[in-house]
Protein backbone atom coordinates (compact mmCIF):
# COMPACT_ATOMS: atom_id res chain seq x y z
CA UNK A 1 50.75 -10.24 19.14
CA UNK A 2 47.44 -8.40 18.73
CA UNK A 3 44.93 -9.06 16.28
CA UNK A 4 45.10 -6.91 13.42
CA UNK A 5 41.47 -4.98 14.34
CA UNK A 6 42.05 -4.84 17.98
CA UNK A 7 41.69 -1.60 18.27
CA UNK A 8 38.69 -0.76 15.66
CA UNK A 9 35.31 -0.50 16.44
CA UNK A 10 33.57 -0.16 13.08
CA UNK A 11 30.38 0.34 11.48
CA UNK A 12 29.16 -1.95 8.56
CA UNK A 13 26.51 -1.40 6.83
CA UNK A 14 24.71 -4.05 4.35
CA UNK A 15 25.89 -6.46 6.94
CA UNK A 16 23.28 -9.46 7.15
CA UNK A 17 24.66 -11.29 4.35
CA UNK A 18 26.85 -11.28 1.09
CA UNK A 19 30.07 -9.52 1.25
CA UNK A 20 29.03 -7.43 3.99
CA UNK A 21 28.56 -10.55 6.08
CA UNK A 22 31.85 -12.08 5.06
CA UNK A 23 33.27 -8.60 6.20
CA UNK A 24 31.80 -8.78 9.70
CA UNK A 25 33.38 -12.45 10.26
CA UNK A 26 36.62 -11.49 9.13
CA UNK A 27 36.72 -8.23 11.00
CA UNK A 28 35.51 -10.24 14.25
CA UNK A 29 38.21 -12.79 13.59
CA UNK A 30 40.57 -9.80 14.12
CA UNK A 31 39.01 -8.96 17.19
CA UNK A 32 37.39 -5.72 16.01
CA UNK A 33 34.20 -4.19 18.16
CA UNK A 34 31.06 -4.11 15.48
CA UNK A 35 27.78 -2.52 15.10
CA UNK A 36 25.74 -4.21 12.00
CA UNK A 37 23.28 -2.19 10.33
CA UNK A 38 21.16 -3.44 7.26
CA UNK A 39 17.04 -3.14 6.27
CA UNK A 40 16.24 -6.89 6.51
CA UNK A 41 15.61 -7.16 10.21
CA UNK A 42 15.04 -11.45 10.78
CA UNK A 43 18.45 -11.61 8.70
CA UNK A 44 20.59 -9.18 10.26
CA UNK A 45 19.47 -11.00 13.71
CA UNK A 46 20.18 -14.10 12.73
CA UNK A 47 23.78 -12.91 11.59
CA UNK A 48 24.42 -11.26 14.84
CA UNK A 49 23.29 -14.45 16.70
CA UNK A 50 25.82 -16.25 14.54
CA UNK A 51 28.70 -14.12 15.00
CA UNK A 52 27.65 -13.52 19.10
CA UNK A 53 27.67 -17.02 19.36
CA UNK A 54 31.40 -17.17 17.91
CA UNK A 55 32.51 -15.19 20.55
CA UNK A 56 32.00 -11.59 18.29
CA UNK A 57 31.49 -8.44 20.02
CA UNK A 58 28.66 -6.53 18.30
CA UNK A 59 25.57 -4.70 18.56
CA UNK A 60 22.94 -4.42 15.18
CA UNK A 61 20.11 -2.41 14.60
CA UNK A 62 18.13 -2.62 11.50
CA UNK A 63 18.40 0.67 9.39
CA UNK A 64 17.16 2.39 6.34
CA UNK A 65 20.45 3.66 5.41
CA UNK A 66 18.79 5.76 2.91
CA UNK A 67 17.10 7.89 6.09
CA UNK A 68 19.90 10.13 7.42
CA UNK A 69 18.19 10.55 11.01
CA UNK A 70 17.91 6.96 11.02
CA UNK A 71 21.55 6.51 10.60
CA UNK A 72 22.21 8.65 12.94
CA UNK A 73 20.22 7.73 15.48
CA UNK A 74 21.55 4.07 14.55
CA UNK A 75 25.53 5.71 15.13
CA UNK A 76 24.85 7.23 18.71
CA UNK A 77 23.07 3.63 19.42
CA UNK A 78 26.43 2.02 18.06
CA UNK A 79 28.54 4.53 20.67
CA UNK A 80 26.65 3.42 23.39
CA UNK A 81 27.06 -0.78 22.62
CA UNK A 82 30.75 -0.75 20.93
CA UNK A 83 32.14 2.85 21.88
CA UNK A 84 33.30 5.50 19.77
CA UNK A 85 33.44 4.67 15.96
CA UNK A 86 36.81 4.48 14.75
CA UNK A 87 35.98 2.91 11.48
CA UNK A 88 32.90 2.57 8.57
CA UNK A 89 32.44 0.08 5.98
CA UNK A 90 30.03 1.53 3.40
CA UNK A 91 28.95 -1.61 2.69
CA UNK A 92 25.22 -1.34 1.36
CA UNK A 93 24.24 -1.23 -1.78
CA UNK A 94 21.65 -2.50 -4.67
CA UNK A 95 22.04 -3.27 -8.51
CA UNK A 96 19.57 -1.48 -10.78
CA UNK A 97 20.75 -2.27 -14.17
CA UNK A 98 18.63 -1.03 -17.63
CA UNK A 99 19.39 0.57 -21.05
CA UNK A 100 19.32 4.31 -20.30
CA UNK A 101 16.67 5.42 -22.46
CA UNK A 102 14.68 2.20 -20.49
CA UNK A 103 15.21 3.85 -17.17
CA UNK A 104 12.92 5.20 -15.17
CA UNK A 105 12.86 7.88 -12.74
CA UNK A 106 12.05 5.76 -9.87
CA UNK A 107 14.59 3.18 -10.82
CA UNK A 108 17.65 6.75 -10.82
CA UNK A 109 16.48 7.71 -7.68
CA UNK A 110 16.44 4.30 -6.18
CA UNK A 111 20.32 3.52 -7.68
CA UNK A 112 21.57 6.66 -6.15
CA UNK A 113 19.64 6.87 -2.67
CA UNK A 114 21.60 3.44 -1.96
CA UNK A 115 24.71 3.40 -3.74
CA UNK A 116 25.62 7.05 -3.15
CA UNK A 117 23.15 9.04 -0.61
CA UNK A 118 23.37 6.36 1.94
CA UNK A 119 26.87 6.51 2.01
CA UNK A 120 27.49 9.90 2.47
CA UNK A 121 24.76 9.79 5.23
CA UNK A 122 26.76 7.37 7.18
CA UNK A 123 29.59 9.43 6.24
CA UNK A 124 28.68 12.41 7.50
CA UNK A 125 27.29 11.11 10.41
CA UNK A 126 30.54 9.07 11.88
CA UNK A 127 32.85 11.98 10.10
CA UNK A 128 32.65 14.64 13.47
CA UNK A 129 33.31 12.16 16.20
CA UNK A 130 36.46 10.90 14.25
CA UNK A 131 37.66 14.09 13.55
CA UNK A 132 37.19 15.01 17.49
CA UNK A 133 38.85 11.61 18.74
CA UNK A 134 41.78 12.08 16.54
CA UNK A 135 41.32 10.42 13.30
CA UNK A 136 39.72 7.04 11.62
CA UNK A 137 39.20 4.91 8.60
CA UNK A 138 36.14 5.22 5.89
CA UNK A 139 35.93 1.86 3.69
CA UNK A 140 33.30 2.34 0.30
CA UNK A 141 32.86 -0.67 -1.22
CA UNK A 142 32.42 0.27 -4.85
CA UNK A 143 32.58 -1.68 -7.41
CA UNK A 144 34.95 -2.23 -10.97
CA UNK A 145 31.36 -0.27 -12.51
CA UNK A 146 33.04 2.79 -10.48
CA UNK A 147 35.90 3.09 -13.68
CA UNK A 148 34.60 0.56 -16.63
CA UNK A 149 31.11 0.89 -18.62
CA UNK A 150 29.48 -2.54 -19.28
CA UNK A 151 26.50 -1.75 -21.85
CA UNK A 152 22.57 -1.98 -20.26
CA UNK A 153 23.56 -1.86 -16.73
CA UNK A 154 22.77 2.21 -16.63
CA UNK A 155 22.74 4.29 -13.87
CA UNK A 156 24.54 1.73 -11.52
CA UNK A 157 28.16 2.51 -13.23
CA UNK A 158 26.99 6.81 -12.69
CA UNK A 159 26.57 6.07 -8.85
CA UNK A 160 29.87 3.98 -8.22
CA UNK A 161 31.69 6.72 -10.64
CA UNK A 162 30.07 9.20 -8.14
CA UNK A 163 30.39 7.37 -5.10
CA UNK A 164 34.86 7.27 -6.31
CA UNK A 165 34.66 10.43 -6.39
CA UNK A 166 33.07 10.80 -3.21
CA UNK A 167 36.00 8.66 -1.29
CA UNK A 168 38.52 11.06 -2.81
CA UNK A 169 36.81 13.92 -1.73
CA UNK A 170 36.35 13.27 1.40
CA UNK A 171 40.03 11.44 1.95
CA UNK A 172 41.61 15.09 0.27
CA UNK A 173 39.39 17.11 2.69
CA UNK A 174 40.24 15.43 6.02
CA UNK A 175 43.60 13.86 5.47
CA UNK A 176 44.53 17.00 7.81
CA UNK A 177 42.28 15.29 10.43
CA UNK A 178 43.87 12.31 10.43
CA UNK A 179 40.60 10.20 8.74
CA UNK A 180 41.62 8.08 5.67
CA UNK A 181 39.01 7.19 3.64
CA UNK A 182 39.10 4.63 0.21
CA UNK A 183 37.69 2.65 -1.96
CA UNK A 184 37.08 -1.09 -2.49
CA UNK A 185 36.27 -2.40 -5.97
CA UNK A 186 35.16 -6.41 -6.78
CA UNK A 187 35.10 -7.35 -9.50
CA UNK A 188 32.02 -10.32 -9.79
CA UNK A 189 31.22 -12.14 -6.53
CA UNK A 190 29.55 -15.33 -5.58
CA UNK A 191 26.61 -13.93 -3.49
CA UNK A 192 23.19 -13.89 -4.22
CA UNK A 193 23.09 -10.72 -6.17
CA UNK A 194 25.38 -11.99 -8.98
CA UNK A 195 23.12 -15.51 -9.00
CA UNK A 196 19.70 -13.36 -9.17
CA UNK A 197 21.91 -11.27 -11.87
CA UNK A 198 22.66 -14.42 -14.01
CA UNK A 199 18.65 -15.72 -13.28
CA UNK A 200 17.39 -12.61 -14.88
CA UNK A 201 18.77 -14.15 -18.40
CA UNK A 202 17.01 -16.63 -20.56
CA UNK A 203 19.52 -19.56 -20.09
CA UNK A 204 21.58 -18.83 -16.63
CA UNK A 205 23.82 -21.35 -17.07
CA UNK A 206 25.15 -20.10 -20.06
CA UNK A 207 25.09 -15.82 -18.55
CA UNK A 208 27.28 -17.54 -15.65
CA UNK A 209 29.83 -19.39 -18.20
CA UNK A 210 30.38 -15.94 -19.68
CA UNK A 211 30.93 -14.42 -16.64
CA UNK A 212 33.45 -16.80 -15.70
CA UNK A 213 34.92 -16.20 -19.36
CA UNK A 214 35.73 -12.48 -18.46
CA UNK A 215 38.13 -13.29 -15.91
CA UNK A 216 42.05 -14.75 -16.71
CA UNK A 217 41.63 -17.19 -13.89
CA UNK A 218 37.99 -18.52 -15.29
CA UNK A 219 36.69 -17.70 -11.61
CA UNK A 220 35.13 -15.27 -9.84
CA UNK A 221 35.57 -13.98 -6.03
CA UNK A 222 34.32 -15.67 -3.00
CA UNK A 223 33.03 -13.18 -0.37
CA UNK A 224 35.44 -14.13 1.82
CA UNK A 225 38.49 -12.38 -0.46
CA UNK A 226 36.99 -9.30 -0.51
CA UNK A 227 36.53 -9.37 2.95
CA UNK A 228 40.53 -9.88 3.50
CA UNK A 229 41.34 -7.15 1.49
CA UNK A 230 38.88 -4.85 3.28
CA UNK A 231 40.61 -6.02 7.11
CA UNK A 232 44.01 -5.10 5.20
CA UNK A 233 42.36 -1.61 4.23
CA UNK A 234 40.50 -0.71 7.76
CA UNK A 235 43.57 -1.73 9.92
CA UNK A 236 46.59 0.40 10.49
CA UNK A 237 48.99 -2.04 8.26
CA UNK A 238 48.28 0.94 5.70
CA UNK A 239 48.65 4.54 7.00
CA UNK A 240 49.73 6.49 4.46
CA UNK A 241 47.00 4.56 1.46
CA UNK A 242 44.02 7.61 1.32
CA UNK A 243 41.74 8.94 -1.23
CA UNK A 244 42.61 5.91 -3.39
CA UNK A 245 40.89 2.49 -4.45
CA UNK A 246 41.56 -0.83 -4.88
CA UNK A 247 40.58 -3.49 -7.17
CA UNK A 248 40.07 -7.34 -6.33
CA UNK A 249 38.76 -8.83 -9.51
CA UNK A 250 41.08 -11.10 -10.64
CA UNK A 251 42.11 -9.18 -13.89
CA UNK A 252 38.27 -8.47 -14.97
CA UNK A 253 38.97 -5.11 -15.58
CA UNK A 254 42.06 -5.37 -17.36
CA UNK A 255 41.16 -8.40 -19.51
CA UNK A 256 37.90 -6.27 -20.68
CA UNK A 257 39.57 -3.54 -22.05
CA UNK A 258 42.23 -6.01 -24.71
């Protein structure tokens, strides 16, 4: 029996570490064809060494995704190594929490460039050659932000809302065209960006016992779940999910609004 990505050659961007590493492993545990694209160069190559020397088949190319002629410059460079694109995670993204009337306009335009204009760039980059080779899969990772409000973490929450809306969009338009296209949302994760989240309190310790407070299970998610879910979402074990998203955060979202 075939491995579950056998057939995918996908995209990921964000991919040098955090969940967007744990994605590449997974998907190149299921035999799919990768390109890894992220900004920090020395991390991305060490990743791809990694992965290459696990027997992965990939290419990587470091890439501002907020530059759209860099991205697509990056996806003809991705055609060439891996082949046609069949499949994009929209991996990348960047916290930029404040109180509203505290944010700046550097710090808006920042939180949206990432979270929302560098994922339609890759979007509408690998969009056309999907739509000419018959179809293909869009992944967003968004975020439980994209549908609850957690006070002082303004604009993130207006991007994710923004970049849902997005993923419907674009799954309504070119359902026709055989191109699904969802949405991912964790909840909390353990990477580095939830530590340096916690670290930016006066006690850590205790910011990181509340966090593990919010959830029913007293956990949070390891990379490597979200990753699963996302190899259940880009292979074809679900045809007929589009324009949707769905949430891994072990009950976060539900046990914040009792």
């Amino acid at each position: 029996m075939p491995n579950r990505l056998s057939d995918k050659r996908v995209f990921i961007t964000g991919a040098a570490q955090g969940i967007g590493r744990a994605i590449a492993e997974a998907f190149a545990a299921e035999d799919a064809r990768l390109f890894l694209v992220d900004r920090d160069e020395s991390v991305l190559a060490q990743t791809a060494t990694e992965l290459k020397a696990k027997g992965a088949i990939l290419g990587h190319q470091a890439t501002d995704i907020t530059d759209a002629a860099a991205i697509k410059a990056a996806i003809a460079e991705a055609d060439k190594q891996i082949g046609s694109l069949n499949a994009l995670v929209n991996n990348a993204g960047v916290n930029v929490f404040a109180e509203p009337l505290q944010s700046t306009d550097e710090e808006w335009q920042r939180c949206f460039d990432i979270n929302l204009k560098g994922a339609w760039n890759c979007c509408r980059s690998v969009l056309p050659q999907m739509i000419d080779n018959g179809g293909g899969v869009i992944l967003n990772i968004a975020s439980t932000h994209a549908f609850t409000i957690i006070p002082h973490t303004f604009p993130y929450p207006l991007a994710k809302h923004a970049l849902l809306g997005m993923t419907k969009s674009l799954g309504i338009e070119y359902a026709s065209k055989n191109v699904r296209v969802n949405a991912l949302a964790p909840g909390y994760v353990a990477t580095q960006k939830v530590v340096d989240y916690w670290n930016s309190f006066p006690d850590p310790e205790k910011a990181k016992a509340e966090t593990m407070k919010l959830h029913p299970g007293g956990r949070i998610a390891t990379p490597e779940e979200i990753a699963m879910a996302a190899v259940f979402m880009i292979s074809d074990e679900c045809p007929f999910m589009n324009a949707t998203c769905l949430t891994v955060d072990g009950g976060l979202s539900v046990m914040q609004h009792q």
